[in-house]
C-alpha atoms as a PDB file:
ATOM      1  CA  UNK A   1       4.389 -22.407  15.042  1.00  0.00           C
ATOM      2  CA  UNK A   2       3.016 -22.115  11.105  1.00  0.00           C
ATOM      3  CA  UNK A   3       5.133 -19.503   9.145  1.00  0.00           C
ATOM      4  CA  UNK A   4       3.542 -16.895   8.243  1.00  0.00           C
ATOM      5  CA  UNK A   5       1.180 -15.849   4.534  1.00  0.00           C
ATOM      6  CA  UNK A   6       3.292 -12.895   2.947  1.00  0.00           C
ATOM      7  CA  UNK A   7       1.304 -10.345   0.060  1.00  0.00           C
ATOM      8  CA  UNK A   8       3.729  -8.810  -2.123  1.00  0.00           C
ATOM      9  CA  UNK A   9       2.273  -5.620  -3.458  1.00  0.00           C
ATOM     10  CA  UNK A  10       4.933  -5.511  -5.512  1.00  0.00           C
ATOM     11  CA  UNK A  11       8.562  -4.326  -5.595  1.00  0.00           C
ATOM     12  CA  UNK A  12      10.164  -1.068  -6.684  1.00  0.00           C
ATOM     13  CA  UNK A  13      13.802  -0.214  -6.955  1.00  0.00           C
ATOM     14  CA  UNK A  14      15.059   3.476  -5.976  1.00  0.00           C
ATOM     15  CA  UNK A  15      17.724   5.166  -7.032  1.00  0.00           C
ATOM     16  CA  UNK A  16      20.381   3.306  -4.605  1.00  0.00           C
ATOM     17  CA  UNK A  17      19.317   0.294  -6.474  1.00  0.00           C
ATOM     18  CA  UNK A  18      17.704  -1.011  -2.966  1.00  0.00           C
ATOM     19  CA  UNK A  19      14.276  -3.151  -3.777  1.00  0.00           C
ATOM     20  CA  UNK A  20      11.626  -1.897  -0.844  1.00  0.00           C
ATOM     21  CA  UNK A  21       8.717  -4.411  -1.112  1.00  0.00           C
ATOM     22  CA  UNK A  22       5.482  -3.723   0.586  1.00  0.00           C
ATOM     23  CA  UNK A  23       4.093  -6.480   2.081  1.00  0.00           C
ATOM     24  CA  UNK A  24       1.455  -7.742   4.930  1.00  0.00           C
ATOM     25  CA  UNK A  25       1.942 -10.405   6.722  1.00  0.00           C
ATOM     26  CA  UNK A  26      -0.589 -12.491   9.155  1.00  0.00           C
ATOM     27  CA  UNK A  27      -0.373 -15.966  10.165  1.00  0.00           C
ATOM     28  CA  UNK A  28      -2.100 -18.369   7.282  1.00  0.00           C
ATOM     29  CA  UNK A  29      -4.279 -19.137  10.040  1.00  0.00           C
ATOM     30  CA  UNK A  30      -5.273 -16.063  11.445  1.00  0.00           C
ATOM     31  CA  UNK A  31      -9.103 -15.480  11.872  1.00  0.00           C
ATOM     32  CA  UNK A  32     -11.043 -12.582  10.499  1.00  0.00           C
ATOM     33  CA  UNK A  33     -10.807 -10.451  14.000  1.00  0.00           C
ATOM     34  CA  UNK A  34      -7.193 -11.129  14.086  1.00  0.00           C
ATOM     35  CA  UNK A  35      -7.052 -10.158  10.207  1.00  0.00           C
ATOM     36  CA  UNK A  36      -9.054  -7.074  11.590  1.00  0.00           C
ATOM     37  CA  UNK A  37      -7.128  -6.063  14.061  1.00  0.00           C
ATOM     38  CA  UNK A  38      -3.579  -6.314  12.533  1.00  0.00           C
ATOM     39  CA  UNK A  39      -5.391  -3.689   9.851  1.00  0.00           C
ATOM     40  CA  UNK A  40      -6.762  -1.561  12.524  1.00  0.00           C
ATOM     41  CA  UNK A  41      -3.269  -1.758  14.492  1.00  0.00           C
ATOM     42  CA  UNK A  42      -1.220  -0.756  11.232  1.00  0.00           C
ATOM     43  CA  UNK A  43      -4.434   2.318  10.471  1.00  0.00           C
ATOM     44  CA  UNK A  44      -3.640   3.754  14.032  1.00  0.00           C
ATOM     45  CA  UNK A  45      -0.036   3.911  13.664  1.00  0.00           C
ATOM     46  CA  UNK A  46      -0.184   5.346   9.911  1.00  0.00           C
ATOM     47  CA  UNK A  47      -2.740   8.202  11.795  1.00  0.00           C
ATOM     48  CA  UNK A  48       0.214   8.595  14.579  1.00  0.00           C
ATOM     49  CA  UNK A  49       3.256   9.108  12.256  1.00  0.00           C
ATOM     50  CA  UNK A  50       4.882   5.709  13.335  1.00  0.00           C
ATOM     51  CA  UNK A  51       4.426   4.608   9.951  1.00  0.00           C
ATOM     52  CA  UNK A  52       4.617   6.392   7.084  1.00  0.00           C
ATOM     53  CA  UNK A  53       3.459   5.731   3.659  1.00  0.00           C
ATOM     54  CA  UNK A  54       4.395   8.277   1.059  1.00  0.00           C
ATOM     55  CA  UNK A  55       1.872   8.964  -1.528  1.00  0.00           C
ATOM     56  CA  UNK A  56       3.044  10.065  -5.191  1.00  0.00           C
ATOM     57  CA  UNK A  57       0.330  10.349  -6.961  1.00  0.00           C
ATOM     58  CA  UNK A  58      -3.581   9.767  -6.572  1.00  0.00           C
ATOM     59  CA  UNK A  59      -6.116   8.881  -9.645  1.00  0.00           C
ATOM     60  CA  UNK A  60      -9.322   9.118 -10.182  1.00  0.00           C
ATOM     61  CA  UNK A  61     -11.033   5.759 -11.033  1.00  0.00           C
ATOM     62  CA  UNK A  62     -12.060   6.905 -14.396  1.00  0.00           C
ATOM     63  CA  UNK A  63      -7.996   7.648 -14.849  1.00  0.00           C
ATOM     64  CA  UNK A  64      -7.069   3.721 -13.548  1.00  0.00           C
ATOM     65  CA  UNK A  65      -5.285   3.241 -16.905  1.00  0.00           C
ATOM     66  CA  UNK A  66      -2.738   5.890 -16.423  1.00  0.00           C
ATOM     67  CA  UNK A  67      -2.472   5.050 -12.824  1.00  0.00           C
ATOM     68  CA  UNK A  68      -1.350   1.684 -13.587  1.00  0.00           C
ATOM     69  CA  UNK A  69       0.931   3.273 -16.262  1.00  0.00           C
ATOM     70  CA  UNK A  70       2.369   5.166 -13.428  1.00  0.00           C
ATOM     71  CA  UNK A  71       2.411   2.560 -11.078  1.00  0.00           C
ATOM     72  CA  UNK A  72       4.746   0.781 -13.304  1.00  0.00           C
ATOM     73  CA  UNK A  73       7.303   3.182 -14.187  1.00  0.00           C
ATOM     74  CA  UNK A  74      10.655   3.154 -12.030  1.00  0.00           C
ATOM     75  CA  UNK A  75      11.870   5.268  -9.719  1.00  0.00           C
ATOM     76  CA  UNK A  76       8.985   6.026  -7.886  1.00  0.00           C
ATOM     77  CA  UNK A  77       9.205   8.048  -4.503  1.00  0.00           C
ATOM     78  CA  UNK A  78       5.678   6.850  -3.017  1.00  0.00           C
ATOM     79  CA  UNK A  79       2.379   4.954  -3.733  1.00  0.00           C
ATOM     80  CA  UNK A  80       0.157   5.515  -6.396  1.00  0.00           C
ATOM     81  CA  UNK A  81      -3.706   5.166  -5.155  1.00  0.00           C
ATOM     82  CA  UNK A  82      -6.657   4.829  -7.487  1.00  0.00           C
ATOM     83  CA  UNK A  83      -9.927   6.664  -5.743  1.00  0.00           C
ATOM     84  CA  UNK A  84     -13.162   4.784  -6.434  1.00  0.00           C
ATOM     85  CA  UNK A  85     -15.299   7.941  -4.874  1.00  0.00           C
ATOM     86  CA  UNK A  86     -12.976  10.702  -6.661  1.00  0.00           C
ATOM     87  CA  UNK A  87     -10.401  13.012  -5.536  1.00  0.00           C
ATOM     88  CA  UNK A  88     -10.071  13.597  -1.701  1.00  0.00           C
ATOM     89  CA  UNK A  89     -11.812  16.366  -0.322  1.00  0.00           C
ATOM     90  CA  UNK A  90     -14.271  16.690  -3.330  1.00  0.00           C
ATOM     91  CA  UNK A  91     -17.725  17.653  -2.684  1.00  0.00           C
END
């Protein structure tokens, strides 16, 4: 068996001191439908509540400077998105 490619998002550090990294994994030699379907696996169980990825704070694209700023700090309880098509629900 190959190991396995890892993406590190990047790693944050709570309060407790505890590093949680968030990170993909799919074989190195995984085809694009397998790729696919790993995403599609991981976007039904974020829908069902079997995963759960906390959001802190969402940005405009126009605002991606401050977002990284934010991004950065420590002691961050969620994920910082940048919106390419503006803020959710916007008409």
């Amino acid at each position: 068996m190959r190991p396995f490619a890892t993406v590190d998002t990047g790693a944050t550090h709570d309060r407790t001191g505890l590093s949680s990294t968030s990170t993909v994994q799919a074989p190195h030699w995984a085809s694009p439908q397998q790729v696919r379907a790993l995403y599609a696996d991981l976007a039904i169980k974020l829908r069902d509540g079997v995963l759960k990825a906390p959001i802190e704070a969402t940005y405009p694209i126009e605002d991606i400077k401050q977002a990284l700023t934010h991004a950065q700090r420590g002691g961050r309880n969620g994920k910082v998105l940048v919106l390419p098509n503006g803020r959710l629900g916007a008409s």
